[in-house]
C-alpha atoms as a PDB file:
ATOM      1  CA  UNK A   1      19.561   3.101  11.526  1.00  0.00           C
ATOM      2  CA  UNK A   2      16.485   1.381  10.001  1.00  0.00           C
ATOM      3  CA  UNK A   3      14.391   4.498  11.071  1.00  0.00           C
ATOM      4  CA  UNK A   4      16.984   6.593   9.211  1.00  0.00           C
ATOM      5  CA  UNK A   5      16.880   4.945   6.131  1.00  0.00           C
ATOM      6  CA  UNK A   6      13.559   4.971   5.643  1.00  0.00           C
ATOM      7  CA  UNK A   7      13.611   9.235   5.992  1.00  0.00           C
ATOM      8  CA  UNK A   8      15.298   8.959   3.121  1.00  0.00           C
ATOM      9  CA  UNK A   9      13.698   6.333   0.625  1.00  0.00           C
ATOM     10  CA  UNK A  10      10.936   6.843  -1.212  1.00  0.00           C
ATOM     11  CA  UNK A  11       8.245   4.786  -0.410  1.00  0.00           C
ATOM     12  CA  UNK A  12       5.499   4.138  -3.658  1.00  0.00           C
ATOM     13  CA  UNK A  13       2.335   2.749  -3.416  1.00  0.00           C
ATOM     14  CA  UNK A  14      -0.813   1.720  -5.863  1.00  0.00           C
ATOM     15  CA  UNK A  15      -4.122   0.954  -4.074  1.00  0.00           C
ATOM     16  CA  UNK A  16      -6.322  -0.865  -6.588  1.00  0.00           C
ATOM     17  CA  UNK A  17      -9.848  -0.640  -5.458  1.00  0.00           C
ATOM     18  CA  UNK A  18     -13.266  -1.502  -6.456  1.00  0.00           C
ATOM     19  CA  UNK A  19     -15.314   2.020  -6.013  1.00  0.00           C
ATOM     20  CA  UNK A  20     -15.640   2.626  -3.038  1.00  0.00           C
ATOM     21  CA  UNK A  21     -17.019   0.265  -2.124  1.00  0.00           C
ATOM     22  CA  UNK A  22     -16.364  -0.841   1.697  1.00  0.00           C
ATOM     23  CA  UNK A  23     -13.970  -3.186   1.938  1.00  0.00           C
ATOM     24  CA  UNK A  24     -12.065  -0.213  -0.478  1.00  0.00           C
ATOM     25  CA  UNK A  25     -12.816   2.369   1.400  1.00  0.00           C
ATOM     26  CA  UNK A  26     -10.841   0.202   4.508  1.00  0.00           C
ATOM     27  CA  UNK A  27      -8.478  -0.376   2.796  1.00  0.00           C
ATOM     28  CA  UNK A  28      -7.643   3.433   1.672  1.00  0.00           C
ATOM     29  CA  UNK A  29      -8.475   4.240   5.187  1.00  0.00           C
ATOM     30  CA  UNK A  30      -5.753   1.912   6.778  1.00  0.00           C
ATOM     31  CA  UNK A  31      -2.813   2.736   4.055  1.00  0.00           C
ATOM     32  CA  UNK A  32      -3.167   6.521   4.968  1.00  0.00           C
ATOM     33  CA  UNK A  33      -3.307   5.482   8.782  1.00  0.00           C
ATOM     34  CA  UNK A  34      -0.084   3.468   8.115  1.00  0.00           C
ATOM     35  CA  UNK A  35       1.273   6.208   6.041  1.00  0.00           C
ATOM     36  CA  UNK A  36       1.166   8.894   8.149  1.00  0.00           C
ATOM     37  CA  UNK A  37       2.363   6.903  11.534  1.00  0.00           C
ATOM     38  CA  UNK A  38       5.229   5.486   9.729  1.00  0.00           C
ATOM     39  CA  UNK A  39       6.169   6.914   6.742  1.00  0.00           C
ATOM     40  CA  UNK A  40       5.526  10.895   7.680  1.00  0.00           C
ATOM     41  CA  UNK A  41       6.534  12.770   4.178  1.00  0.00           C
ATOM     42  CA  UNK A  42       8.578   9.666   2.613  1.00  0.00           C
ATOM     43  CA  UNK A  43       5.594   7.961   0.364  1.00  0.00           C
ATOM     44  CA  UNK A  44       2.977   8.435  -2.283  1.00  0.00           C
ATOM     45  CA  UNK A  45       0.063   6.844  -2.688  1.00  0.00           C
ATOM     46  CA  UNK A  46      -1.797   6.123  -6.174  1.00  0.00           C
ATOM     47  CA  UNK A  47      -5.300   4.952  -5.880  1.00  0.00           C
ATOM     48  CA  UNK A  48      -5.900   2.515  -9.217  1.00  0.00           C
ATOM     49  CA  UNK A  49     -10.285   2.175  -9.521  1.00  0.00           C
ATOM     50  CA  UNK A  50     -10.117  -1.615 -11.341  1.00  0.00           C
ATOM     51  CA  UNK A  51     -13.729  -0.249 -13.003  1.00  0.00           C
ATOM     52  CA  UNK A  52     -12.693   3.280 -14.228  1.00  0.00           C
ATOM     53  CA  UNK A  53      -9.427   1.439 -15.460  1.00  0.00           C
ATOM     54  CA  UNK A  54      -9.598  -2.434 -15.857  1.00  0.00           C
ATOM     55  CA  UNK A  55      -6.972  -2.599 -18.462  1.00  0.00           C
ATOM     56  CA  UNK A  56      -4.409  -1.257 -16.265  1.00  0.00           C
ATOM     57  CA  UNK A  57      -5.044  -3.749 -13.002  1.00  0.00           C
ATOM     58  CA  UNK A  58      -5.025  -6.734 -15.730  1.00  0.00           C
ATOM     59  CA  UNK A  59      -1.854  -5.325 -16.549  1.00  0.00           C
ATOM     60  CA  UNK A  60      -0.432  -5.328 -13.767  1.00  0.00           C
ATOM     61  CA  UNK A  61      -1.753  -8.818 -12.704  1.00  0.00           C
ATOM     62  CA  UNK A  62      -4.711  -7.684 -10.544  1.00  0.00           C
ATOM     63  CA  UNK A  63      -7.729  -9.897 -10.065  1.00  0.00           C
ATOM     64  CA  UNK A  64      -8.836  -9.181  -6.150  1.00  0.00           C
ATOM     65  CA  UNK A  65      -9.708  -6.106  -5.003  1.00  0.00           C
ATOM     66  CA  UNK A  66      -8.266  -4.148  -2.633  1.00  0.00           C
ATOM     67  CA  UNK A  67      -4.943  -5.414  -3.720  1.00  0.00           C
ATOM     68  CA  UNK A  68      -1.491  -2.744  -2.366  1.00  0.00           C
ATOM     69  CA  UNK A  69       1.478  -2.968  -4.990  1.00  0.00           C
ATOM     70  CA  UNK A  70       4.417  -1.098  -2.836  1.00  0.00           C
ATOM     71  CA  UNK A  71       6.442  -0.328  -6.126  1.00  0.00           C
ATOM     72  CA  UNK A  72       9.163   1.429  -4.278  1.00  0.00           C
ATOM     73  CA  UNK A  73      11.867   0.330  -2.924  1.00  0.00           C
ATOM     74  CA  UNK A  74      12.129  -2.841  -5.270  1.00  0.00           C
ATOM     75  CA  UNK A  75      10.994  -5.575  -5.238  1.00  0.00           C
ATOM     76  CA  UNK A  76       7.428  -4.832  -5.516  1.00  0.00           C
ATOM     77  CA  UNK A  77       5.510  -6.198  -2.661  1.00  0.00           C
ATOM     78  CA  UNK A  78       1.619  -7.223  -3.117  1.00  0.00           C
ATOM     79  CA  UNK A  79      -0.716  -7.819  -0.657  1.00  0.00           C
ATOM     80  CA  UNK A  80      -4.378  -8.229  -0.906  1.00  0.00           C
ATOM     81  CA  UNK A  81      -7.025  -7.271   1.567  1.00  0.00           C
ATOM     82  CA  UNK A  82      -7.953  -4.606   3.798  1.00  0.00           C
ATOM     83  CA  UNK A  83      -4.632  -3.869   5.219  1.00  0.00           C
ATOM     84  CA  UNK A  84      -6.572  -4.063   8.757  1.00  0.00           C
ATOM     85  CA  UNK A  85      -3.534  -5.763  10.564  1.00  0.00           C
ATOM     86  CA  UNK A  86      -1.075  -3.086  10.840  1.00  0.00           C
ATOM     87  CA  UNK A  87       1.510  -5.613  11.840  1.00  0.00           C
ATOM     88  CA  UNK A  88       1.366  -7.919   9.396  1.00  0.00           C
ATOM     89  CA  UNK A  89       0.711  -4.815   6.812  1.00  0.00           C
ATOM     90  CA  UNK A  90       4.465  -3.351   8.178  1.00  0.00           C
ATOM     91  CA  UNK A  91       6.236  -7.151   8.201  1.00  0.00           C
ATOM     92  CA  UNK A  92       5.239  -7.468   4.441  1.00  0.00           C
ATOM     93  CA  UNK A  93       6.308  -3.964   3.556  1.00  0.00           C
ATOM     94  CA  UNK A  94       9.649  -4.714   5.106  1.00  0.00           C
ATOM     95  CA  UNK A  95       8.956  -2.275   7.588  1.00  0.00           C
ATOM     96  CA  UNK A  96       9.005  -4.199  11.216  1.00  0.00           C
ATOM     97  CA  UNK A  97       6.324  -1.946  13.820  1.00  0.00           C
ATOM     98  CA  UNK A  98       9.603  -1.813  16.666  1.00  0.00           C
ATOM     99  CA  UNK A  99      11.472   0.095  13.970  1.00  0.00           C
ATOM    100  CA  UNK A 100       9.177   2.109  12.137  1.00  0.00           C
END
């Protein structure tokens, strides 16, 4: 059922990264991995550079970089870091790694 559901929502991300610098570029790196093992053609994925566009990560209450916003399906989830422990990554998406 859970695996069903999530065929059908939507799932939105925004990556806000530093350059690219490493600990970015991991971060980028891990999202897509996650993506693409459990979310196949159900997300999208903004990528949010906090120097090309600092106005817009203050806005939206960023002040660590990288920092994932899942904006869809509400709430909005936020978690900071390089997203390198998948299962922790999929618990705080609401997205358990048995059902995904």
């Amino acid at each position: 059922m859970m695996a069903e559901l999530q065929q059908q929502v939507p799932f939105s991300f925004q990556l806000f990264v530093a350059g690219d610098t490493p600990n970015s570029v991991q971060a980028l790196s891990n999202l897509t991995a996650l993506c693409q093992a459990h979310l196949p053609g159900c997300h999208q994925i903004e990528v949010v550079d906090v120097f090309r566009d600092p106005g817009r990560a203050l806005s939206e209450g960023i002040f660590l970089t990288p920092t994932l916003l899942r904006t869809l399906p509400a709430p909005v989830q936020r978690i900071v870091g390089t997203l390198s422990d998948t299962r922790v990554v999929l618990e705080a998406l609401g997205l358990e790694a048995g059902s995904a």
